[in-house]
C-alpha atoms as a PDB file:
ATOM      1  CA  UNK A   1       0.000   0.000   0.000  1.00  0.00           C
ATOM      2  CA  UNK A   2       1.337   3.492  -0.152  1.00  0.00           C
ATOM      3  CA  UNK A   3       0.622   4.764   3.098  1.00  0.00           C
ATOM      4  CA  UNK A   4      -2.421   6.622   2.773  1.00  0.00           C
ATOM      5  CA  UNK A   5      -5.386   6.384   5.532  1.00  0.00           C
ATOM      6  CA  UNK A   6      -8.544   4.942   5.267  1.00  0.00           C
ATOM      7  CA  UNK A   7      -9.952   8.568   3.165  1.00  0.00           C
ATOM      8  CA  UNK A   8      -7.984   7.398   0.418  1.00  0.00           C
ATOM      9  CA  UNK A   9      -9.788   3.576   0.735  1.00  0.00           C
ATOM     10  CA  UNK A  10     -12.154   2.479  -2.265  1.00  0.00           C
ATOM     11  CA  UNK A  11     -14.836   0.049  -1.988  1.00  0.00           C
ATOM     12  CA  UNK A  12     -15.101  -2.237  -5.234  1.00  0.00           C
ATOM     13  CA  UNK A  13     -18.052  -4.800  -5.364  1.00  0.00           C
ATOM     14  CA  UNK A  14     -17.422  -7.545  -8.314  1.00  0.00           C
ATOM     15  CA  UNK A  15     -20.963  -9.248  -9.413  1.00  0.00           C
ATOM     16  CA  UNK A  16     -18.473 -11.485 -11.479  1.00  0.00           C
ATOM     17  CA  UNK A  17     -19.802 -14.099 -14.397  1.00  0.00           C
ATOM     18  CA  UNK A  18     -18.746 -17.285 -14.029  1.00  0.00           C
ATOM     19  CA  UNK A  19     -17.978 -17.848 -17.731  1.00  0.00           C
ATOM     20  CA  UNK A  20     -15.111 -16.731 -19.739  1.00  0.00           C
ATOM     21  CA  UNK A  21     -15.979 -13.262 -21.303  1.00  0.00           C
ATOM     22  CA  UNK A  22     -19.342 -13.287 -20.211  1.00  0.00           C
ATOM     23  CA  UNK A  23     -20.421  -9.410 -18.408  1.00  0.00           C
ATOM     24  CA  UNK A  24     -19.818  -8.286 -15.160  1.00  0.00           C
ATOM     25  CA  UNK A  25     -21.259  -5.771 -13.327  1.00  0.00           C
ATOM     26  CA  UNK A  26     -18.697  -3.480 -11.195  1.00  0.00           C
ATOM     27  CA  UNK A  27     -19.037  -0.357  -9.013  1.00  0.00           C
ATOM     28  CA  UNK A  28     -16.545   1.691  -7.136  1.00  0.00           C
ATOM     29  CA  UNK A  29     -17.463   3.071  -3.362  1.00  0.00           C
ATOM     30  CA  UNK A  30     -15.182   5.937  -2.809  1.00  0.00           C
ATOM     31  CA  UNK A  31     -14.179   6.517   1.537  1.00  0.00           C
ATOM     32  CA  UNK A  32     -17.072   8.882   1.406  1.00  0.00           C
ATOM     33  CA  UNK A  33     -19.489   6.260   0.676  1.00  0.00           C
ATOM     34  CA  UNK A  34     -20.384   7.677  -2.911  1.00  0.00           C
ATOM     35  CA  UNK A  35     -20.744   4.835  -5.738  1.00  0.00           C
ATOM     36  CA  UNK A  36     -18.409   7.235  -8.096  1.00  0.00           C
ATOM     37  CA  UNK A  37     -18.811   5.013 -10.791  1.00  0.00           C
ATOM     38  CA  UNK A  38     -20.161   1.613 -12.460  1.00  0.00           C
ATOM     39  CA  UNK A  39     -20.366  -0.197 -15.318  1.00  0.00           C
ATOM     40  CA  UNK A  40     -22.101  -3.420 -16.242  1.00  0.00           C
ATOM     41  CA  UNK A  41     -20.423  -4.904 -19.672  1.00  0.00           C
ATOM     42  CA  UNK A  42     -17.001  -5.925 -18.807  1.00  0.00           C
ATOM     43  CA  UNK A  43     -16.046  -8.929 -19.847  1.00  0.00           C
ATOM     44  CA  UNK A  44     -12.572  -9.452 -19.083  1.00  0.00           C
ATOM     45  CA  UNK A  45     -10.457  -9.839 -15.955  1.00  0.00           C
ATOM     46  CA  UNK A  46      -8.228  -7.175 -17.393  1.00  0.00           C
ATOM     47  CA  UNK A  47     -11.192  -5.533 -18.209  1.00  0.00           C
ATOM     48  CA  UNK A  48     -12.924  -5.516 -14.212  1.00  0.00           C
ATOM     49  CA  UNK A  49      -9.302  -4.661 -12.814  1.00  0.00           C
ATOM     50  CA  UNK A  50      -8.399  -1.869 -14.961  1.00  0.00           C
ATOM     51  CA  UNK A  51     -11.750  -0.228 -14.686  1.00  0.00           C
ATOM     52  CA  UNK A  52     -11.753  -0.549 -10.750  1.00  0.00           C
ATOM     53  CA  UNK A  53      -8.192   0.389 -10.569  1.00  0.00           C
ATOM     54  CA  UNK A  54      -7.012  -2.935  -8.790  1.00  0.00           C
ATOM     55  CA  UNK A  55      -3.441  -3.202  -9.818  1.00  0.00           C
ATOM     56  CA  UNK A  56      -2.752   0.051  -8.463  1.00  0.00           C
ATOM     57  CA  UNK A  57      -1.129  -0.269  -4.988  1.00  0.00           C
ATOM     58  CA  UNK A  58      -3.979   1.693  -3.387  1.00  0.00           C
ATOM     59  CA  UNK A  59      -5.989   0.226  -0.117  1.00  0.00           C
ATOM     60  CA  UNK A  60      -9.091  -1.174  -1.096  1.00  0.00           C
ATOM     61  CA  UNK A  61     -11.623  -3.875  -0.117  1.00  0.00           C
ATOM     62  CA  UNK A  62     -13.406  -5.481  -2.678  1.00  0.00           C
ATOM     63  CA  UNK A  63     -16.594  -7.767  -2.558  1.00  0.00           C
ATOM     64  CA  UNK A  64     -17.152 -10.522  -4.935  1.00  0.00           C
ATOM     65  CA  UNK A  65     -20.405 -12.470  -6.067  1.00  0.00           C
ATOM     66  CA  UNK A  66     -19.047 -15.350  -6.957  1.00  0.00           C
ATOM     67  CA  UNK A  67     -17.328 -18.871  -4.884  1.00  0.00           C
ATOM     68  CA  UNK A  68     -14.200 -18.374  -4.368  1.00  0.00           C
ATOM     69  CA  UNK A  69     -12.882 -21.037  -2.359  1.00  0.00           C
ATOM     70  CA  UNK A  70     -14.056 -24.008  -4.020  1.00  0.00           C
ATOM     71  CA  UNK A  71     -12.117 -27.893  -3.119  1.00  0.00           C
ATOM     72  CA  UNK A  72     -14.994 -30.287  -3.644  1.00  0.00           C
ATOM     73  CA  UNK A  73     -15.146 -32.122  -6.635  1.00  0.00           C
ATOM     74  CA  UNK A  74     -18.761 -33.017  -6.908  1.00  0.00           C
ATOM     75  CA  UNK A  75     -21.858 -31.512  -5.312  1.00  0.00           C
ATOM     76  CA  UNK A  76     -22.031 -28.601  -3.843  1.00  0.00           C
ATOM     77  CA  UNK A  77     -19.610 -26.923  -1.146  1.00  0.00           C
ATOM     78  CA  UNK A  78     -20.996 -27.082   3.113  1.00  0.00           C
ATOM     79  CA  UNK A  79     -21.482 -23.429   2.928  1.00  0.00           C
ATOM     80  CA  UNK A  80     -24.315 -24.103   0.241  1.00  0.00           C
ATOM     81  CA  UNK A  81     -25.692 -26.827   2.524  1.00  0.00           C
ATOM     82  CA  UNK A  82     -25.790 -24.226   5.120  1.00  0.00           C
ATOM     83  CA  UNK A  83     -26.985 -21.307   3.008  1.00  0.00           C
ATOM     84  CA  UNK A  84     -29.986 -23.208   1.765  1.00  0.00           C
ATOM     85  CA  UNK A  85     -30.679 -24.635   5.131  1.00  0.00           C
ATOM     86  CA  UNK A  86     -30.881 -20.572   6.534  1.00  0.00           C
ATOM     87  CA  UNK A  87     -32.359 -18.945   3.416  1.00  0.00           C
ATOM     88  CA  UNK A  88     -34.625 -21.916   1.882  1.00  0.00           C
ATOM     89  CA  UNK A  89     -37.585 -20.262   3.046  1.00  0.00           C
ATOM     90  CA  UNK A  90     -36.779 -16.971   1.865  1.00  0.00           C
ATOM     91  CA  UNK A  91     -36.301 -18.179  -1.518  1.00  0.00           C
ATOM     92  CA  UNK A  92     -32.646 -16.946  -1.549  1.00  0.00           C
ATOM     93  CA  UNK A  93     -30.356 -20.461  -1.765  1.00  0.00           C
ATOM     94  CA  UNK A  94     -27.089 -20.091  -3.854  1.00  0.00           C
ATOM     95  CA  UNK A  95     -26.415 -22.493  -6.890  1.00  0.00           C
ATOM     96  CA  UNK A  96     -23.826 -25.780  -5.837  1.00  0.00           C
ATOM     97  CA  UNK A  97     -20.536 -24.756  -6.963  1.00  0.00           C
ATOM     98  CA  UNK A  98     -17.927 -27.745  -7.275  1.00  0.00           C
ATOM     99  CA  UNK A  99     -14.429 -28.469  -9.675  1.00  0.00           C
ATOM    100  CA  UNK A 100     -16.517 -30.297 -11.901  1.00  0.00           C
ATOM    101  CA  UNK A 101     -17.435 -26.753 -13.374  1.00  0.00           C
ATOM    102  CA  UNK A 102     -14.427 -25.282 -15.272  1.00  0.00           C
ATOM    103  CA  UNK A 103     -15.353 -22.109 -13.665  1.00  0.00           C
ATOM    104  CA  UNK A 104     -13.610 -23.328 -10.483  1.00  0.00           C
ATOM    105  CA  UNK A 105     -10.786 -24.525 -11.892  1.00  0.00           C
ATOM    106  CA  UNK A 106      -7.073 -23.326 -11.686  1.00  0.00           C
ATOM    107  CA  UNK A 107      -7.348 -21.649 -15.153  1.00  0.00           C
ATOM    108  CA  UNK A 108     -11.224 -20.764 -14.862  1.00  0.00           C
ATOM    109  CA  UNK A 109     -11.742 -17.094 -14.351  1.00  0.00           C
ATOM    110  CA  UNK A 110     -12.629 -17.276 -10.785  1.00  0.00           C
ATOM    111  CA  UNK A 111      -9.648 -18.493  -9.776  1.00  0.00           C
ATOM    112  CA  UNK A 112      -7.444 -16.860 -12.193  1.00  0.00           C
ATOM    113  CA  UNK A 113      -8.758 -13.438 -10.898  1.00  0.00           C
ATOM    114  CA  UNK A 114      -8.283 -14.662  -7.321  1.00  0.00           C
ATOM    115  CA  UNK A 115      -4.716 -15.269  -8.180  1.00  0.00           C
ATOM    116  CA  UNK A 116      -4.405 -11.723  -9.552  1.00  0.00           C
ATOM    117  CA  UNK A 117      -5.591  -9.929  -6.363  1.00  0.00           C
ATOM    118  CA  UNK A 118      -3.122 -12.612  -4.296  1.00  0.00           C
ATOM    119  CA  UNK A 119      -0.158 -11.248  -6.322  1.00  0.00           C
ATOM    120  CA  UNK A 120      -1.349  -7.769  -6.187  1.00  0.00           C
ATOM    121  CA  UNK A 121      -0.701  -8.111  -2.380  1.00  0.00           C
ATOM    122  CA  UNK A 122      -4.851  -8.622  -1.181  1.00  0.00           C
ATOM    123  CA  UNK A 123      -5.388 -10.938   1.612  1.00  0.00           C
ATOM    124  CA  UNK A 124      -8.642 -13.011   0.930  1.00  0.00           C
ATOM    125  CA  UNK A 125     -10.202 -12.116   4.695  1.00  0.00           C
ATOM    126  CA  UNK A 126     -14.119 -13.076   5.624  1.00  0.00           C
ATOM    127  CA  UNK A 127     -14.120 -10.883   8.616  1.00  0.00           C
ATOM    128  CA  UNK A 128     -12.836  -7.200   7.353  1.00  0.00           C
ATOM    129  CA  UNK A 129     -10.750  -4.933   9.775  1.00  0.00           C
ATOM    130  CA  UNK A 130     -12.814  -2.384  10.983  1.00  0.00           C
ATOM    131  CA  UNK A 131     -12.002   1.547   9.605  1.00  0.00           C
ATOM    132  CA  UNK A 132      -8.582   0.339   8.551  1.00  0.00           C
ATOM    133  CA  UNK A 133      -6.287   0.458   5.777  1.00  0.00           C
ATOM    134  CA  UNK A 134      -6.043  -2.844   3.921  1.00  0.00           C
ATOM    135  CA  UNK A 135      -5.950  -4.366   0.771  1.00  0.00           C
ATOM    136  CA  UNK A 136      -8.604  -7.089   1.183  1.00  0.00           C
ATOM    137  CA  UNK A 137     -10.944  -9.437  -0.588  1.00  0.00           C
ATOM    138  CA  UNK A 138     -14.347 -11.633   0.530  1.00  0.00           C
ATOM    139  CA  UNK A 139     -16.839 -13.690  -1.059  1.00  0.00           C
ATOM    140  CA  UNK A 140     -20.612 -12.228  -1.104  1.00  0.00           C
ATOM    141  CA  UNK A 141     -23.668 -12.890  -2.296  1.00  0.00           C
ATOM    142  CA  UNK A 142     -26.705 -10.494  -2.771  1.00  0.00           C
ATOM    143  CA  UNK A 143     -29.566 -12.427  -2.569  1.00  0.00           C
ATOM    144  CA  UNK A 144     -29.300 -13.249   1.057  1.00  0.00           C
ATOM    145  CA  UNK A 145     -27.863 -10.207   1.646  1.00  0.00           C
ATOM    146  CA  UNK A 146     -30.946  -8.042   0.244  1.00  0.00           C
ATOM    147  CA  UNK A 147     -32.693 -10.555   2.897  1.00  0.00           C
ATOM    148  CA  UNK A 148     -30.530  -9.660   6.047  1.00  0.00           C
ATOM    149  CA  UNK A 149     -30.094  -5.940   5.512  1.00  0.00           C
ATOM    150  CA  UNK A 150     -33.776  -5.186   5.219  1.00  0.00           C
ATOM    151  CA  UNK A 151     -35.713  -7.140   8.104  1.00  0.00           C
ATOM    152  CA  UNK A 152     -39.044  -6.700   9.098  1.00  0.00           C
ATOM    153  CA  UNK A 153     -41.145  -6.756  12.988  1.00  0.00           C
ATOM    154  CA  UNK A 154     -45.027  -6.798  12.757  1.00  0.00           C
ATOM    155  CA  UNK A 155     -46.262  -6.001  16.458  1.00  0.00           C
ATOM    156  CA  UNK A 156     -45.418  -9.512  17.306  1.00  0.00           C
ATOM    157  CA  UNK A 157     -42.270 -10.881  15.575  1.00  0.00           C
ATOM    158  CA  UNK A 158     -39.322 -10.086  13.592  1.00  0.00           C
ATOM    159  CA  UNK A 159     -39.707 -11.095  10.045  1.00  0.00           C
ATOM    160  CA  UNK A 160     -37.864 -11.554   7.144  1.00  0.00           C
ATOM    161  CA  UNK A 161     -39.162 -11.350   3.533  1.00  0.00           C
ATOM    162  CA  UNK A 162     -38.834 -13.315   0.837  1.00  0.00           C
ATOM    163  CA  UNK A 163     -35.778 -12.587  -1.772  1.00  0.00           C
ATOM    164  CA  UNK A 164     -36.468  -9.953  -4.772  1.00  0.00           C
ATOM    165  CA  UNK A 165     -37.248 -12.101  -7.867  1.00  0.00           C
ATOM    166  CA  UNK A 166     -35.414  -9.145  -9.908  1.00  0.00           C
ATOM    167  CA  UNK A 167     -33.960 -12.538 -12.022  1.00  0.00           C
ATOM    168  CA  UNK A 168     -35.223 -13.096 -15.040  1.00  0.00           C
ATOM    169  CA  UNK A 169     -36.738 -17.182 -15.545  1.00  0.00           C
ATOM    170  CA  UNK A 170     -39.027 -18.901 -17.437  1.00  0.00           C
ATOM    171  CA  UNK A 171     -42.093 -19.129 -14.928  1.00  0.00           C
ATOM    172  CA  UNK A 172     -41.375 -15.189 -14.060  1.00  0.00           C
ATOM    173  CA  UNK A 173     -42.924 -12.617 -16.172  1.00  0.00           C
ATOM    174  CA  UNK A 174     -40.929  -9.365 -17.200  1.00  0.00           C
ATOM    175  CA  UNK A 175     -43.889  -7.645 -15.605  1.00  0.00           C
ATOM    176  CA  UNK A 176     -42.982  -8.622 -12.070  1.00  0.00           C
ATOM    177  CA  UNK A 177     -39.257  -8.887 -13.192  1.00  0.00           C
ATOM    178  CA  UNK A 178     -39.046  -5.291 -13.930  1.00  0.00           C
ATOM    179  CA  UNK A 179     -41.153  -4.506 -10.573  1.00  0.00           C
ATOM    180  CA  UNK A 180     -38.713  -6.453  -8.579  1.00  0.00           C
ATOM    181  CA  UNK A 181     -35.647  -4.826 -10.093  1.00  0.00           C
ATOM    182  CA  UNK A 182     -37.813  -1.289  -9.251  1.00  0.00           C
ATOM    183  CA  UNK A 183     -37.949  -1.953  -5.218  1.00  0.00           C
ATOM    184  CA  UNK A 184     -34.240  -3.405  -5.346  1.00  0.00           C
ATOM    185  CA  UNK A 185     -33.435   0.056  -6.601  1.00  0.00           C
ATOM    186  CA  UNK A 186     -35.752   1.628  -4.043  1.00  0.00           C
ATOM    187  CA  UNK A 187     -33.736  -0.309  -1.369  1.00  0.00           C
ATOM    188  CA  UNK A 188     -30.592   0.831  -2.550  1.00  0.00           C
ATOM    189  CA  UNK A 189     -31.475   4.221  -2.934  1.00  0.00           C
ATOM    190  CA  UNK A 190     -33.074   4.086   0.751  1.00  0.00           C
ATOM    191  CA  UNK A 191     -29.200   3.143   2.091  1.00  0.00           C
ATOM    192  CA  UNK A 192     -29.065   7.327   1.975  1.00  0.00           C
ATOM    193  CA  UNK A 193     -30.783   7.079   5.358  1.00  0.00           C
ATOM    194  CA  UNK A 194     -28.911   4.605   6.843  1.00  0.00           C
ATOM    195  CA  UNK A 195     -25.320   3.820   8.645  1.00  0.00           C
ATOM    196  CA  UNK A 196     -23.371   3.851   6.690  1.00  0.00           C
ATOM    197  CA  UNK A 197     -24.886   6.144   4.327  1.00  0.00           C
ATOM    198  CA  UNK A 198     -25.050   5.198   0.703  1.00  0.00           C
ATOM    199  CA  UNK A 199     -24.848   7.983  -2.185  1.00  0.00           C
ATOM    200  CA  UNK A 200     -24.929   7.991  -5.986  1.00  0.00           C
ATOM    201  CA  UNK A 201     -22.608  10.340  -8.463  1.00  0.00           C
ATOM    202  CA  UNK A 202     -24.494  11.958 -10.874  1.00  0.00           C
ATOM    203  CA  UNK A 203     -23.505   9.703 -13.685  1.00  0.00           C
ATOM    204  CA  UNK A 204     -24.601   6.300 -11.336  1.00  0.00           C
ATOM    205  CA  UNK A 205     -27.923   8.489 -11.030  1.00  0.00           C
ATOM    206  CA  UNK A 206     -28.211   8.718 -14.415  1.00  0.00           C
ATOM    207  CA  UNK A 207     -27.291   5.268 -15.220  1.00  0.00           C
ATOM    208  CA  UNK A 208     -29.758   3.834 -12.504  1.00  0.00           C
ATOM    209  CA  UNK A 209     -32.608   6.004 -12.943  1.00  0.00           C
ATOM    210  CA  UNK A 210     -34.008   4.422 -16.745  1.00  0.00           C
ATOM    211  CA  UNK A 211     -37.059   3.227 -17.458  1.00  0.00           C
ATOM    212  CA  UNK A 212     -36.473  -0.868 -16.956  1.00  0.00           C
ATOM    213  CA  UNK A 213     -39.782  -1.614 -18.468  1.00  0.00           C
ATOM    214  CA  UNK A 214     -37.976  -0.948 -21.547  1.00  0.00           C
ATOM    215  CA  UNK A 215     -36.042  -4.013 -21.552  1.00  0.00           C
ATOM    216  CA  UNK A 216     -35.918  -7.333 -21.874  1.00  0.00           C
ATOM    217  CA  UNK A 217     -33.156 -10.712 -21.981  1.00  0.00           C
ATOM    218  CA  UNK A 218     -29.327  -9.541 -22.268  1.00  0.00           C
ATOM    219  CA  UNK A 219     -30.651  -5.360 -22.446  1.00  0.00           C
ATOM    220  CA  UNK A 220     -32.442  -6.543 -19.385  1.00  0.00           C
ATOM    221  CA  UNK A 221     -29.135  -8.083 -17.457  1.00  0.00           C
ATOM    222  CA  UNK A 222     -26.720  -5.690 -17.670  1.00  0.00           C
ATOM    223  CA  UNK A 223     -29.183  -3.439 -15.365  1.00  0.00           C
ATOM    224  CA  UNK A 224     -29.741  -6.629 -13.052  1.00  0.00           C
ATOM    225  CA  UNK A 225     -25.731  -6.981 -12.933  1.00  0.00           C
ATOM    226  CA  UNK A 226     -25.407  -3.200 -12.874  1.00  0.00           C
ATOM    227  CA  UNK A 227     -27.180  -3.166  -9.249  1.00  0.00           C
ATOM    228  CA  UNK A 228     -25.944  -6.437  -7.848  1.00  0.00           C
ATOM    229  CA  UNK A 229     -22.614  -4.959  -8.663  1.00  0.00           C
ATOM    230  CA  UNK A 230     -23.561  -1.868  -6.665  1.00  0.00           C
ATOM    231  CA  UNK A 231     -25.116  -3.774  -3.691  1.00  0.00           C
ATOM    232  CA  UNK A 232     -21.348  -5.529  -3.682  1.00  0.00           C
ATOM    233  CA  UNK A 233     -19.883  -2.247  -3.713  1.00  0.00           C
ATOM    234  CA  UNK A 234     -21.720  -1.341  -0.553  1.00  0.00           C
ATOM    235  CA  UNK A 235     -21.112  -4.906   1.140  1.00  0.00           C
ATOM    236  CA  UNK A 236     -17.651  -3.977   1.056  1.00  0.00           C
ATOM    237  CA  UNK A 237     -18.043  -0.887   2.551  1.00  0.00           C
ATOM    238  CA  UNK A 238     -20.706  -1.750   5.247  1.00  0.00           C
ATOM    239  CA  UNK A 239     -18.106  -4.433   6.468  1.00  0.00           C
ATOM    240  CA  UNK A 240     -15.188  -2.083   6.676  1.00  0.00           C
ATOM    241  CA  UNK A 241     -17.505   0.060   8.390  1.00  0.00           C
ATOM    242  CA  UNK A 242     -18.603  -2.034  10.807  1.00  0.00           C
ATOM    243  CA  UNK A 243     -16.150  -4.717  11.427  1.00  0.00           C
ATOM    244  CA  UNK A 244     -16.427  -7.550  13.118  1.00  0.00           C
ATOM    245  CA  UNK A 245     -19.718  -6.808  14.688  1.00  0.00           C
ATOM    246  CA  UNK A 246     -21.291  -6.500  10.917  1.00  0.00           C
ATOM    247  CA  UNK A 247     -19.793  -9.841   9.638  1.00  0.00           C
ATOM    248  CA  UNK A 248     -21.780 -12.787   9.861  1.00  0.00           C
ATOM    249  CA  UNK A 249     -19.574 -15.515   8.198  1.00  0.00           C
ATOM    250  CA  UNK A 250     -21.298 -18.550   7.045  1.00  0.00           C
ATOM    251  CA  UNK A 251     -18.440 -21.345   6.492  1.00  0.00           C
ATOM    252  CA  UNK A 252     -14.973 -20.813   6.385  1.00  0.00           C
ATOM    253  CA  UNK A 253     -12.030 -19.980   4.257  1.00  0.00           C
ATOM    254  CA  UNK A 254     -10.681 -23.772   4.259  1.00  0.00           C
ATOM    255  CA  UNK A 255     -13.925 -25.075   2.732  1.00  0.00           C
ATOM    256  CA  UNK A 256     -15.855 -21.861   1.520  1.00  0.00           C
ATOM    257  CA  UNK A 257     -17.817 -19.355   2.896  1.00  0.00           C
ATOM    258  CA  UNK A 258     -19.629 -15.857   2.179  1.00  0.00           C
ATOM    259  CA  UNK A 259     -19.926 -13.125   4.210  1.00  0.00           C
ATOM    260  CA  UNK A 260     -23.566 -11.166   5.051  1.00  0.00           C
ATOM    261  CA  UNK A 261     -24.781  -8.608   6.965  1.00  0.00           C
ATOM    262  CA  UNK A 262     -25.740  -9.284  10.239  1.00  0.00           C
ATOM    263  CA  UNK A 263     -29.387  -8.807  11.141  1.00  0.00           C
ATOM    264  CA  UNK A 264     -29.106  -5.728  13.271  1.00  0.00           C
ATOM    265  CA  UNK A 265     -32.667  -6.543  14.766  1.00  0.00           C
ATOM    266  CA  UNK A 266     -32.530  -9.144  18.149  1.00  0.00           C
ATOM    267  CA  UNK A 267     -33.549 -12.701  18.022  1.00  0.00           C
ATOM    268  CA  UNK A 268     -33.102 -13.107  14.667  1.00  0.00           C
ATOM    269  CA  UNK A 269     -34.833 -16.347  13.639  1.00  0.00           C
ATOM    270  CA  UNK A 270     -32.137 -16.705  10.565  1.00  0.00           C
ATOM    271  CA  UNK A 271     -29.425 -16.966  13.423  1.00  0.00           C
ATOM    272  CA  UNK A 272     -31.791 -19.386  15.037  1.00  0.00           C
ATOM    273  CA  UNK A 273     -31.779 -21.310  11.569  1.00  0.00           C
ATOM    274  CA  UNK A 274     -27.611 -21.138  11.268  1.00  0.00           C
ATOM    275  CA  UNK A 275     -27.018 -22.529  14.639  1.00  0.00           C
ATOM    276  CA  UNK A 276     -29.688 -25.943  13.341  1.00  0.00           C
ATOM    277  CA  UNK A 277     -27.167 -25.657   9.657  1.00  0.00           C
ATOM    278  CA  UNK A 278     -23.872 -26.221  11.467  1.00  0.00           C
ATOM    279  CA  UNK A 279     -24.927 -28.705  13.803  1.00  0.00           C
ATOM    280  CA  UNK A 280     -26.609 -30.671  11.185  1.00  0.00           C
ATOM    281  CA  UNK A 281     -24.266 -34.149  10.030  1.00  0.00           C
ATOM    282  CA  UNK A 282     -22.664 -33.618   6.854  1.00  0.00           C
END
């Protein structure tokens, strides 16, 4: 690093393809907790690190969606297990991810932008240091996130809702698609009144602020990607922010994991859930 503080930190969130060349979405957090920029059509690794400035020896922590840490050969990793276990009824499980799938493997792009980062001197860390310089990296992934950050208490219970359905599939219509992506970009835009405090550049304004209902299949994704890469983006920066005490860390580095928010209501029933995951035989 080159020995400036934590004003000079940036906050990169990664929604990264799994494919070779396919797009990724990418935003940049500056230490002010403005998304300065973002961009959903690279397609490279060269591509996502020169735009978000990653081979320069600044202090950064970056977010990525996508499994890093991936040893089994078949199935799917134990922090799936778990994730689908805690999230199943909130409709936000992750796909398996094993080395059966090039993706994962030592020349796949996942790994082979892992690699880059590692000899670019960033430490792969699940828990981030709070409010200090470092050059760090952790696996995300938005779906559950969306779930955790935004919790719910009728006059009796603490709630969580279901995941956004802002992904386009066959039994979904673009009608409730495009409503979906709306509210995720209601949510993100709410982050302006809360801790930390999320704000948009002009340009991201601009970029975010189109008429959805206007699009449809790849149009459509790179405006899906373009907002998961932003919610990474903030991920980043809400852990930084808060440390250890806003890390909850499903798995662990020597078999996989992600990172979330933690719930910041009490008695959360998804904790509840987690506790049932990890004591459950493999």
């Amino acid at each position: 690093m080159n020995g400036r503080g934590p004003d000079e930190l940036k906050f990169v969130g990664i929604d990264l393809a799994w494919g070779e060349n396919k797009p990724t979405g990418v935003a940049i957090i500056n230490a002010a907790g403005t998304v300065e920029r973002a961009q959903a059509n690279l397609r490279t690794n060269d591509e996502i690190c020169d735009f978000a400035g990653l081979d320069s020896p600044d202090g950064a922590v970056v977010a990525i969606d996508a499994p890093l840490v991936v040893r089994n050969t078949g199935q799917c990793r134990p922090v799936e297990r778990q994730l689908t276990e805690i999230f199943w009824s909130c409709d936000a499980a992750p796909y398996p991810a094993n080395l059966s799938n090039p993706a994962f493997g030592e020349r796949g792009r996942i790994r082979t932008l892992v690699n880059r980062l590692e000899a670019s001197s960033f430490v792969q860390r699940p828990v981030i240091a709070r409010q200090q310089e470092q050059r760090s990296f952790v696996e995300v992934f938005p779906s559950p996130a969306l779930v955790t950050l935004f919790p719910g208490q009728n006059r009796r219970e603490h709630i969580h809702c279901r995941a956004l359905r802002y992904k386009f599939k066959k039994e979904r219509a673009w009608g409730e698609v495009h409503s979906e992506w709306e509210i995720y970009r209601a949510r993100l835009r709410s982050m302006e009144c809360r801790e930390p405090v999320l704000k948009f550049s002009p340009e991201v304004n601009k970029q975010i602020g189109i008429d959805v209902t206007e699009f449809k299949g790849g149009r459509y994704k790179q405006f899906d990607d373009l907002l998961d890469g932003i919610l990474c983006a903030y991920l980043a920066y809400y852990f930084w922010y808060r440390g250890e005490d806003g890390c909850w860390v499903v798995g662990d580095l020597e078999t996989g994991y992600v990172t979330l928010p933690r719930c910041r209501l009490s008695n959360c029933p998804l904790h509840a859930n987690a506790m049932l995951a990890s004591a459950a035989p493999e």
